[in-house]
Each structure stands twice: as structure tokens, then as C-alpha cells.
Protein backbone atom coordinates (compact mmCIF):
# COMPACT_ATOMS: atom_id res chain seq x y z
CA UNK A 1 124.19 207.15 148.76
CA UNK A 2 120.65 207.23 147.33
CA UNK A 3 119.87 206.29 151.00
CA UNK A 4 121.58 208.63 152.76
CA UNK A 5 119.96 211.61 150.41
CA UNK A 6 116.19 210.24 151.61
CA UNK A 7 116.55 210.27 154.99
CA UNK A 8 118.81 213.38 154.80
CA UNK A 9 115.62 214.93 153.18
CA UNK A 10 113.23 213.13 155.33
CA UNK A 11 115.24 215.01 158.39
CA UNK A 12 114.70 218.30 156.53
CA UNK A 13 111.09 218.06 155.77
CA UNK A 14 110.10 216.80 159.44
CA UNK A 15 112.19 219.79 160.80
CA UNK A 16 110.42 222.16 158.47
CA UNK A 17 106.82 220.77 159.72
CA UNK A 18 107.55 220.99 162.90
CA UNK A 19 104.28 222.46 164.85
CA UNK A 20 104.93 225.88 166.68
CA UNK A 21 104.51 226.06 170.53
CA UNK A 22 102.40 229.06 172.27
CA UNK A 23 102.02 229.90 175.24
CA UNK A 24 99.27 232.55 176.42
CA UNK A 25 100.46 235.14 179.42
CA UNK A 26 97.89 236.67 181.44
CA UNK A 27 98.73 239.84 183.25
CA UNK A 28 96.95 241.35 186.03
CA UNK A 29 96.80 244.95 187.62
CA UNK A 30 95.59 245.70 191.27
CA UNK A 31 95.02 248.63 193.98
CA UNK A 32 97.41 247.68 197.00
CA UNK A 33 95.81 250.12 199.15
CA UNK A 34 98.53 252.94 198.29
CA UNK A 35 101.46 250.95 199.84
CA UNK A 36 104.46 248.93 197.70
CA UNK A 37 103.27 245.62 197.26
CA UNK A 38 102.90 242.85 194.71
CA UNK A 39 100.54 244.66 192.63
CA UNK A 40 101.09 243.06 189.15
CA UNK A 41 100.98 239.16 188.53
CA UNK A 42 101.83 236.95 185.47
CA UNK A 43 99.67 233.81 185.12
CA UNK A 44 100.21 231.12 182.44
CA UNK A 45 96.87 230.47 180.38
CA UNK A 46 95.66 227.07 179.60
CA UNK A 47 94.27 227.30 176.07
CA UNK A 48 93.02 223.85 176.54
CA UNK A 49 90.97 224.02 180.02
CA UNK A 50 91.06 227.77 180.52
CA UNK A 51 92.92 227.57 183.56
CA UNK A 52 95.45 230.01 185.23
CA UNK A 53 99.03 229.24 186.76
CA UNK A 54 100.78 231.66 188.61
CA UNK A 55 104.42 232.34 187.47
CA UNK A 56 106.00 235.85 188.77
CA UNK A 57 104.76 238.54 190.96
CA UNK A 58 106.14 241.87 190.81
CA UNK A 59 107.28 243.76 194.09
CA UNK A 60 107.29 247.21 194.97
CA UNK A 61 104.47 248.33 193.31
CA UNK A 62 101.92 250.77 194.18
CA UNK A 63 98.27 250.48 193.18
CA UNK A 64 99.51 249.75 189.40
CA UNK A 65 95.97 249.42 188.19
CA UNK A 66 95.79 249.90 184.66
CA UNK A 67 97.99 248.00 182.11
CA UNK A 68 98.76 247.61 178.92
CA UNK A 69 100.69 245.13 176.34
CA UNK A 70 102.54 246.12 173.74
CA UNK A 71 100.94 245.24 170.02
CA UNK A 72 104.35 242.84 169.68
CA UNK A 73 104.23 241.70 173.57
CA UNK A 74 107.80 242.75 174.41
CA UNK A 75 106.78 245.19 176.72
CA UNK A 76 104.19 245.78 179.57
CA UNK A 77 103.34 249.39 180.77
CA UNK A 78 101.36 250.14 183.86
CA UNK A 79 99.99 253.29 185.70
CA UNK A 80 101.16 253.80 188.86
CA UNK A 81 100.29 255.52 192.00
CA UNK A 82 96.96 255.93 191.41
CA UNK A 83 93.93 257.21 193.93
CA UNK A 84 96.89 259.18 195.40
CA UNK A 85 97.08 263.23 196.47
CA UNK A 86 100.23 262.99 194.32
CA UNK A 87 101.51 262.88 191.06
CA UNK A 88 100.97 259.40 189.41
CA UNK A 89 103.72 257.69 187.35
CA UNK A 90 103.53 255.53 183.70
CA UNK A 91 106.28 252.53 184.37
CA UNK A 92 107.17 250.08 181.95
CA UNK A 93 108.49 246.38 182.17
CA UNK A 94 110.25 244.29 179.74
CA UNK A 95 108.17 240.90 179.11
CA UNK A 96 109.93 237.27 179.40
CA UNK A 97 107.86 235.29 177.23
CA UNK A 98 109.93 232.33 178.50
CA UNK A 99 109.31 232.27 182.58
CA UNK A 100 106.75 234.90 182.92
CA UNK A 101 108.68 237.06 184.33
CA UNK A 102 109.03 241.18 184.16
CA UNK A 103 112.47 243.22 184.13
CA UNK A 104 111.77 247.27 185.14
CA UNK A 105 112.47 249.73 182.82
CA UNK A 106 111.71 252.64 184.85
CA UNK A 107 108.75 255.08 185.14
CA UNK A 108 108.19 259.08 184.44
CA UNK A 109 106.02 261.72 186.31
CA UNK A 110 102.44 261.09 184.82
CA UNK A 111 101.56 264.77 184.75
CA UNK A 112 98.77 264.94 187.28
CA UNK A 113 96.99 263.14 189.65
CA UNK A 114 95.42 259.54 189.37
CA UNK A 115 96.42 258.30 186.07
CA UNK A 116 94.24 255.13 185.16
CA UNK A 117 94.55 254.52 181.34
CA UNK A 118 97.22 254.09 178.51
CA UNK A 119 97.12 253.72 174.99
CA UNK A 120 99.67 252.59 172.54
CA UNK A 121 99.71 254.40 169.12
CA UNK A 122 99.84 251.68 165.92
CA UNK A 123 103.19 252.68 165.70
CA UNK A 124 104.25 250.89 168.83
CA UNK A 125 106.52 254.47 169.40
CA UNK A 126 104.10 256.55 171.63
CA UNK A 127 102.41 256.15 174.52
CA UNK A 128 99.08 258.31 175.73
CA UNK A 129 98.23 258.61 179.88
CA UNK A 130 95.17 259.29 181.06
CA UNK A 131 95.07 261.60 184.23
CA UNK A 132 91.43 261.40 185.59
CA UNK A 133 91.61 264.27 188.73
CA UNK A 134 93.45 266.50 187.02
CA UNK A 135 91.54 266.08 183.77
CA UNK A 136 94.93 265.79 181.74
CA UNK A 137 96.25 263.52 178.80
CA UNK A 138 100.16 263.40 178.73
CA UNK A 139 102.14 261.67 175.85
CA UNK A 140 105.42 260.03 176.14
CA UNK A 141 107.72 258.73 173.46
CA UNK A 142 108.83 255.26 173.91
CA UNK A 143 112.47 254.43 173.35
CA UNK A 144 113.71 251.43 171.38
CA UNK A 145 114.33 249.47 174.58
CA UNK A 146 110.61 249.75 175.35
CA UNK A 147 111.65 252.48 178.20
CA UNK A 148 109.42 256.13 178.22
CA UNK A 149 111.08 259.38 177.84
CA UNK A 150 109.68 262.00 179.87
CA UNK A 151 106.27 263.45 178.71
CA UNK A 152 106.72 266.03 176.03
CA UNK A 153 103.06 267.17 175.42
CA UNK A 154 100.82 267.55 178.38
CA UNK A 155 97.22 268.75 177.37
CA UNK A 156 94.71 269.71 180.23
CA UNK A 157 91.17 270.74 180.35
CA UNK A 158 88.35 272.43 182.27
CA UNK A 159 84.85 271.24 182.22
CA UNK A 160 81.37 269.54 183.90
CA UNK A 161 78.20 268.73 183.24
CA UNK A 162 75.27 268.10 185.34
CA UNK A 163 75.49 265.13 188.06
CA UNK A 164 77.73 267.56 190.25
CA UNK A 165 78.89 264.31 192.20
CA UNK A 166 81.05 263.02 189.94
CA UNK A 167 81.29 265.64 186.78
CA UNK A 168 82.31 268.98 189.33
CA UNK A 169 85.02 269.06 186.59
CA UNK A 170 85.95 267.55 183.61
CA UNK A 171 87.68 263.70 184.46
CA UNK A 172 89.54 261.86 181.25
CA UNK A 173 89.13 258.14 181.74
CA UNK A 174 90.69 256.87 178.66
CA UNK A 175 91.59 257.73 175.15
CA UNK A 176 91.75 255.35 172.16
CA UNK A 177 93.89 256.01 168.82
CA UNK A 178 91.88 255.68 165.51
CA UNK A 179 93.15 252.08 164.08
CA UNK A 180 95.10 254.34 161.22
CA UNK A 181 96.99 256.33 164.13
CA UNK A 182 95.90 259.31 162.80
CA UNK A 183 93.62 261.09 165.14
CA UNK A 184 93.02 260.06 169.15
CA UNK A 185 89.61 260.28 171.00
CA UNK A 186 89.71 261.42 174.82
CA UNK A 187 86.90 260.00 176.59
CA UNK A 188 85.93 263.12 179.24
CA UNK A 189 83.52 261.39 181.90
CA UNK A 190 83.13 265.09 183.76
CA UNK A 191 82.56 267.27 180.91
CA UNK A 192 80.07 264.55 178.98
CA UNK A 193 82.44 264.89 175.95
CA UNK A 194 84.80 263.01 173.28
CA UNK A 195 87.22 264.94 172.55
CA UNK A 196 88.85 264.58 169.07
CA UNK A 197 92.87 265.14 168.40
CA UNK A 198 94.65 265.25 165.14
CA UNK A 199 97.80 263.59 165.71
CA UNK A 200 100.78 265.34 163.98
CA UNK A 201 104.04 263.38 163.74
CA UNK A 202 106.94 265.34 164.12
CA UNK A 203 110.99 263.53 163.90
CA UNK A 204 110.81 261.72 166.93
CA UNK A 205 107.71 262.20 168.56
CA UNK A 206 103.64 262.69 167.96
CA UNK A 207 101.98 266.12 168.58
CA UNK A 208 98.17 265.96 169.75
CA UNK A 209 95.40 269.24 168.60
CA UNK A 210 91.89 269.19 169.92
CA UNK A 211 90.51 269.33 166.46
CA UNK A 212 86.96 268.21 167.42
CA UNK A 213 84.81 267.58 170.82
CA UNK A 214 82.20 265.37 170.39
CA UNK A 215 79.29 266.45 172.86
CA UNK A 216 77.55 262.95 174.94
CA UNK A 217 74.42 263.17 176.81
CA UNK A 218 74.32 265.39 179.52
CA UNK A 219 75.00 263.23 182.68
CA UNK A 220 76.05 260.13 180.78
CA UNK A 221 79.84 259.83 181.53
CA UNK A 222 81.75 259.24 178.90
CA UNK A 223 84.17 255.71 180.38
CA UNK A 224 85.70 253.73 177.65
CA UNK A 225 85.65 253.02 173.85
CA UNK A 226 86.54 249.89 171.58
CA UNK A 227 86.89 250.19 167.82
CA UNK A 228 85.31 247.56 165.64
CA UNK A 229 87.72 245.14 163.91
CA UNK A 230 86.70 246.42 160.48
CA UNK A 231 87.22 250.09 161.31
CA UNK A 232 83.99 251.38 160.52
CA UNK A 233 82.13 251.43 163.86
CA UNK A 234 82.86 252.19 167.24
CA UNK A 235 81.09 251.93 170.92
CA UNK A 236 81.25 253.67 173.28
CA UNK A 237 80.55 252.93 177.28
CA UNK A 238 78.85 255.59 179.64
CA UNK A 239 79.54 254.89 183.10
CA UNK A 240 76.89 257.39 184.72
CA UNK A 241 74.08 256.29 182.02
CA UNK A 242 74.84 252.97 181.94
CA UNK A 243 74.98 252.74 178.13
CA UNK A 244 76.10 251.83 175.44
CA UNK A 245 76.36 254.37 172.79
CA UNK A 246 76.93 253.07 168.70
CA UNK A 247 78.69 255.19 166.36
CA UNK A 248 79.31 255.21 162.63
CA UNK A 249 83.47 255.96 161.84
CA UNK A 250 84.58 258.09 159.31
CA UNK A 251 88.11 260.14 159.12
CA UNK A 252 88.29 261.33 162.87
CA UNK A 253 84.51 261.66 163.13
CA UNK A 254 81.83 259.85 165.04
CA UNK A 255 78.31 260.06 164.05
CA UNK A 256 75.68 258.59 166.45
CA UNK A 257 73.61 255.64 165.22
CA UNK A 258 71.86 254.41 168.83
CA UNK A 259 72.34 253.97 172.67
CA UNK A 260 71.56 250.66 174.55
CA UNK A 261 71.07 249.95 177.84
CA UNK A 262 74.24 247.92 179.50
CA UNK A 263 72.42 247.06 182.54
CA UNK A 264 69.23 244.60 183.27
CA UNK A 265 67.91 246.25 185.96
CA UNK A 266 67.15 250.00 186.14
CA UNK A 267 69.95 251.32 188.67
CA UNK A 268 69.15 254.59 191.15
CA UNK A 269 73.34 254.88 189.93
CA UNK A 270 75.26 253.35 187.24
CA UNK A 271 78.60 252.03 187.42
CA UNK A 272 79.21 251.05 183.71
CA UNK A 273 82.81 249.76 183.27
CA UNK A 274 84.48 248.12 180.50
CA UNK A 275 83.68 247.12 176.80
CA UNK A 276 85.48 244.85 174.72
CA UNK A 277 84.75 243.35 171.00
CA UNK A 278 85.11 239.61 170.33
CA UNK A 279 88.23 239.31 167.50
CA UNK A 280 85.81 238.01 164.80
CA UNK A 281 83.62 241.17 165.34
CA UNK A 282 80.30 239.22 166.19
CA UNK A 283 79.95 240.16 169.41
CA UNK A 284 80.18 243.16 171.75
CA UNK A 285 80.85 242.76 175.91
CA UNK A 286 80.48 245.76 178.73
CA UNK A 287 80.62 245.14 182.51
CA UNK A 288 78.07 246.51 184.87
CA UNK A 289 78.97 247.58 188.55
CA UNK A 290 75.76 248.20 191.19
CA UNK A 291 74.37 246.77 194.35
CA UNK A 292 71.87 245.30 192.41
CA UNK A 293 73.71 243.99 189.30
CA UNK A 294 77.55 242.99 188.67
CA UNK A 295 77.12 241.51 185.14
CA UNK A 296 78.60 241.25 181.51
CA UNK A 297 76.09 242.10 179.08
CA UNK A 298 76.25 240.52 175.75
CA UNK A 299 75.21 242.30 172.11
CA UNK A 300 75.75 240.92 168.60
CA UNK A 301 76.42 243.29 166.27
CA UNK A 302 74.85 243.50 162.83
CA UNK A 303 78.06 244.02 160.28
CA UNK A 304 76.26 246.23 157.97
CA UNK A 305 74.54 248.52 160.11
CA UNK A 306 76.66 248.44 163.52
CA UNK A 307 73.51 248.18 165.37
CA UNK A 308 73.73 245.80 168.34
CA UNK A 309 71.34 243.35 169.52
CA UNK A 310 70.92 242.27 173.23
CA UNK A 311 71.61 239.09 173.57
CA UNK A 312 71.39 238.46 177.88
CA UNK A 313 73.45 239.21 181.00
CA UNK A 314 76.04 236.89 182.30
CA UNK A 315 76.76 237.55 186.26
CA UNK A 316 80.48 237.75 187.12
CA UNK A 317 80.07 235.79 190.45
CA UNK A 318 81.62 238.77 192.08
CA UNK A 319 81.48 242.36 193.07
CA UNK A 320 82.34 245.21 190.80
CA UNK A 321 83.85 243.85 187.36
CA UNK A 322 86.38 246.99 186.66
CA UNK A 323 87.84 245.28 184.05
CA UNK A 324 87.85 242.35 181.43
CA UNK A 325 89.63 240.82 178.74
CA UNK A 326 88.26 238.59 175.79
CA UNK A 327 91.67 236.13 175.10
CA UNK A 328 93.21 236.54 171.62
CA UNK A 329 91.56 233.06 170.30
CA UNK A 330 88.48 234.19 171.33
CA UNK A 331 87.53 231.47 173.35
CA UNK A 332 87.66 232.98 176.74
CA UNK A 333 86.75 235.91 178.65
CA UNK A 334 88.26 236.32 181.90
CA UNK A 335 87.02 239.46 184.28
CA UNK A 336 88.62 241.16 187.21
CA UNK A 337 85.69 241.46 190.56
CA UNK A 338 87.68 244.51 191.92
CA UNK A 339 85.44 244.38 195.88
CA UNK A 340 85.61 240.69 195.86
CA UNK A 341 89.46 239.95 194.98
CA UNK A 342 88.91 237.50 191.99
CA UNK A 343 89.18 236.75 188.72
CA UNK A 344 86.65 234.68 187.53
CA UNK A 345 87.26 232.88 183.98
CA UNK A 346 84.03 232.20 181.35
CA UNK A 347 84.32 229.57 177.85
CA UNK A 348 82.92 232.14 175.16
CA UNK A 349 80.55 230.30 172.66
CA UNK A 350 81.61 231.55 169.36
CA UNK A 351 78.46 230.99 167.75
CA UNK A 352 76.01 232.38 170.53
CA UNK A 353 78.17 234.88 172.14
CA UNK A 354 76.94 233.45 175.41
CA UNK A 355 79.12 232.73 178.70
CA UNK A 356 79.73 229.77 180.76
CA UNK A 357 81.46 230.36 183.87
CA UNK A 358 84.48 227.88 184.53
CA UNK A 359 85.45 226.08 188.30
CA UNK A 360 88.96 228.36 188.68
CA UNK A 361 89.14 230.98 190.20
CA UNK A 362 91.83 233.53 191.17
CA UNK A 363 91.84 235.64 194.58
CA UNK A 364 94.00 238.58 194.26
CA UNK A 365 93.55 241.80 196.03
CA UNK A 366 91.40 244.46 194.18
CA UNK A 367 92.13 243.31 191.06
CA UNK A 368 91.71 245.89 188.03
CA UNK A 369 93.27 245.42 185.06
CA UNK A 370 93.60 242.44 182.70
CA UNK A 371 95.48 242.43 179.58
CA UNK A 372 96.63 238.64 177.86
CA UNK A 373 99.38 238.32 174.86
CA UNK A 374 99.79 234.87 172.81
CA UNK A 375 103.96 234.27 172.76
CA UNK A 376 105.23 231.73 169.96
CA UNK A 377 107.93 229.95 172.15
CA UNK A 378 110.77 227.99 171.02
């Protein structure tokens, strides 16, 4: 009997010790030339070797090129239509962590033309579109079953500034919630300006009031913005400057500390895209699009201070980097060459910051969106 107890117990304790499996999911958003195609893929990520296997394609799509994962993974939402004379749409797709594979949950009228970001707030219950033509921010509520409800605050806005190229009017490009969920900034590429909201919840939904507008440069471009893991800095990316702009975070205010240079070589135009923080907050990555340079440029960042520190340029081996993704360990950064069709994968050093580009890579038409989610699988 004594016997039978120990290994009954043994059995237990094994079970109990038993080490979790993960699996990493890499998902990947495209232009398909305004046409239904298979515009969104799911790769499997190697943790190990940093390499990519393909496991589900999603048909009848069109030119889905901005995504985003929900904070719990369950659900994957994607502008659609985009770079269209129409009306874009905000879809969204339940996530099998199992196969890869994506189950549609429908999609509402984006409110304007040419949506091309979306952010989630903390609560995982609202969901903010970016409309860049017709300078618009629309907010949808997101139902239980990850599905949207029809926009129920749609907030436009008239502006420029002085390149009359590209800032004729004012253009959102993205908008990022505070890491508290209680204000939003709207990044306004035409008008140079970040605009501030206070978010208001209401009994289902959020409510967004410019409270603030944060004037940029004249002729810098306001693009995107990433919030510093400890909450007290963020940085943003000019795409018409080329820079990258440091800010000090307090309560739904940004005060300026210092701009940087993103690119290595002075550009006649800039095509600044992307900027992304390493998880342990050491390191800060933007992606330069020009003739002359398609690069990732590489900062530390001093914890005290927020000030950044240039540590080189790491070429994407391809043609206009959209969009990139540092992986949830940390170790990788994988970036999407939207005029050359490929993904291109880099090993991160931790210690360094620096890049070192890997043998795989993925061809996929105009690829421009990357988002990657680590599943704990049975």
C-alpha cells in the first residue's frame, strides 16, 4: 500500500512539473493591388532558429494592410480596403492558436477613406481606426465574441502645414492609447500635430475629446509613436523629417526632451516608417524608406533621462521597410520590405542592441504589416 501511495504521488508531482508548450504565430498584412486576394498569412515562428512556416492564408481580402493582435491573442483585426476612392472597412478574425488558422467575424464601414492603423484600448473592449485621406479617427466597441459594432464616435479634422505635397490637409496615421487607457494621442502627419483626447467611459462604450494638440515641427510629419515599457517616456517617428522625436510622459502630456536623426544619410525626402521598443526597454528601433537608404536604425535609451543614443544602421536587404515587429522574447526582429515582397528576419543581441540578418526569407506580395503573439498550447 505504502507502494502504491509513492508512485501514486510520484504520478502527481511529474504531472504537476510538466513543462508548458508555446508556440509563436506570426501574422502578416499586405496590399493586393485593390483586388480580393490572399492578403493576410499566418506563419509558425521558430523560437529556436528564427525561422518561419507557413500555415493558413486568408482569401478574399483586399489590401488588408494594417493589423493588429489582441493583448490576449484571441482575436486579429485588420484594415481593409485601403488606397481605395471608397470607404475602407475594420474586419476582425478569430485566432486558432492550434492550426494557425483565422475564422471571420465580419467588418464595419471605417468612416472614411484609406484606413491604415488600429489601436486596442487596455481594456481589450474598444477599438480606434485611423482614416488617413479623410483625416478621421472612428471608434468601435468590440463585442464579447471579439466582433466590432458599428462605429459610434467618428471625429474628423481640417488642417496642413507646409510641404504642400503631402500635408495639403491634415492626414491621421495612427493613434496610440496612454498605457493607463486614459487619454489617446492622434498622430496628424498633414497638420504637423499630436493631438491629445481624454477618453471618457460611458456604460458600454469610450467617448474621445480633443483635450490637447500637441504642435510638431513644421514639415516634420507626425507617423507613429511607441510608449516606453515603464510609462514615463515616449518617441515619436516623423516620416517627412526623418526623426525621431523624445518626449517626457506625464498625465496626457508630452513634453519635448530631443529629436534624432533616423536616417544615415541626409535624404532630398524622408520616408521614416515604423518604431518599436525592445520589451526590456534598452533599446529603441525605426525603419527608414529612400532611394538611398532602406535601414533600421538602432538607439539605446538611457532609463533615467529617456535620451537615446545612436547606436548604427542595420540594412533590411530590401526596399521600403513599412513595417516591423520586435518578437515578444526579444530575440528577433523580423521587418516587412513592402517594394521588394519580403520579409527578412534579424537575431537581436540583447546586450548590444545590434542586428544580424538570418538565411530565411519570406516573398509575399507588398507586405505591410507584422504583428506576432506567443500562444501557451496544450
Amino acid at each position: 500500500m505504502y507502494f502504491l501511495r509513492l508512485i501514486v504521488g510520484l504520478v502527481i508531482l511529474l504531472s504537476s512539473c510538466e513543462t508548458k508548450s508555446y508556440r509563436t504565430l506570426v501574422f502578416i498584412g499586405s496590399f493586393t493591388e485593390g483586388k480580393p486576394s490572399n492578403g493576410i498569412r499566418v506563419y509558425e515562428f521558430d523560437q529556436a532558429s528564427g525561422e518561419l512556416e507557413l500555415l493558413y492564408e486568408q482569401s478574399n481580402t483586399i489590401n488588408p494592410s494594417f493589423l493588429k493582435i489582441s493583448d490576449d491573442g484571441r482575436f486579429l483585426y485588420s484594415v481593409m480596403e485601403s488606397q481605395l476612392p471608397t470607404h475602407g472597412k475594420v474586419a476582425a478574425f478569430a485566432v486558432n492558436a492550434i492550426n494557425g488558422s483565422l475564422s471571420f467575424l465580419g467588418s464595419q464601414d471605417a468612416g472614411g477613406r484609406n484606413p491604415v492603423h488600429l489601436s486596442l484600448h487596455p481594456s481589450g473592449k474598444q477599438l480606434v481606426n485611423s482614416n488617413y485621406t479623410d483625416a478621421g479617427i472612428s471608434v468601435f466597441a468590440i463585442n464579447a465574441n471579439g466582433s466590432l459594432n458599428p462605429y459610434h464616435q467618428l471625429l474628423q479634422f481640417k488642417d496642413s502645414s507646409i510641404i504642400k505635397a503631402r500635408q495639403d490637409k491634415a492626414h491621421l496615421h495612427s493613434t496610440n492609447f496612454t498605457p493607463d487607457g486614459e487619454f489617446l494621442f492622434g498622430h496628424d502627419l498633414g497638420g504637423d500635430k499630436i493631438r491629445t483626447f481624454k477618453v471618457t467611459d460611458t456604460e458600454d462604450n469610450i467617448s474621445l475629446k480633443n483635450s490637447e494638440n500637441i504642435k510638431a515641427k513644421p514639415g516634420s510629419g507626425p507617423r507613429h509613436f511607441t510608449f516606453h515599457p515603464n510609462g514615463k517616456f515616449g518617441y515619436g517617428l516623423a516620416e517627412l523629417s526623418g526623426k525621431v522625436t523624445a518626449y517626457m510622459y506625464t498625465k496626457g502630456h508630452l513634453s519635448f526632451i530631443k529629436d534624432y536623426s533616423s536616417y544615415a544619410i541626409e535624404q532630398d525626402l524622408y520616408r521614416a516608417a515604423d518604431i518599436h521598443i525592445s520589451p526590456d526597454g534598452k533599446f529603441l528601433y525605426a525603419s527608414n524608406r529612400a532611394p538611398e537608404e532602406d535601414s533600421i536604425s538602432i538607439f539605446s535609451i538611457n532609463q533615467e533621462t529617456g535620451k537615446l543614443n545612436l547606436v548604427g544602421h542595420q540594412p533590411t536587404h530590401g526596399k521600403h521597410p513599412r513595417n516591423f515587429c520586435v518578437d515578444p522574447s526579444g530575440k528577433y526582429v523580423l521587418v516587412a520590405n513592402q517594394f521588394s515582397d519580403n520579409i527578412v528576419v534579424f537575431k537581436r543581441n540583447s546586450k548590444t542592441g545590434t542586428l544580424t540578418k538570418l538565411s530565411q526569407e519570406i516573398q509575399m506580395n507588398n507586405p505591410s504589416s507584422l504583428q506576432m503573439f506567443t500562444y501557451e498550447v496544450p
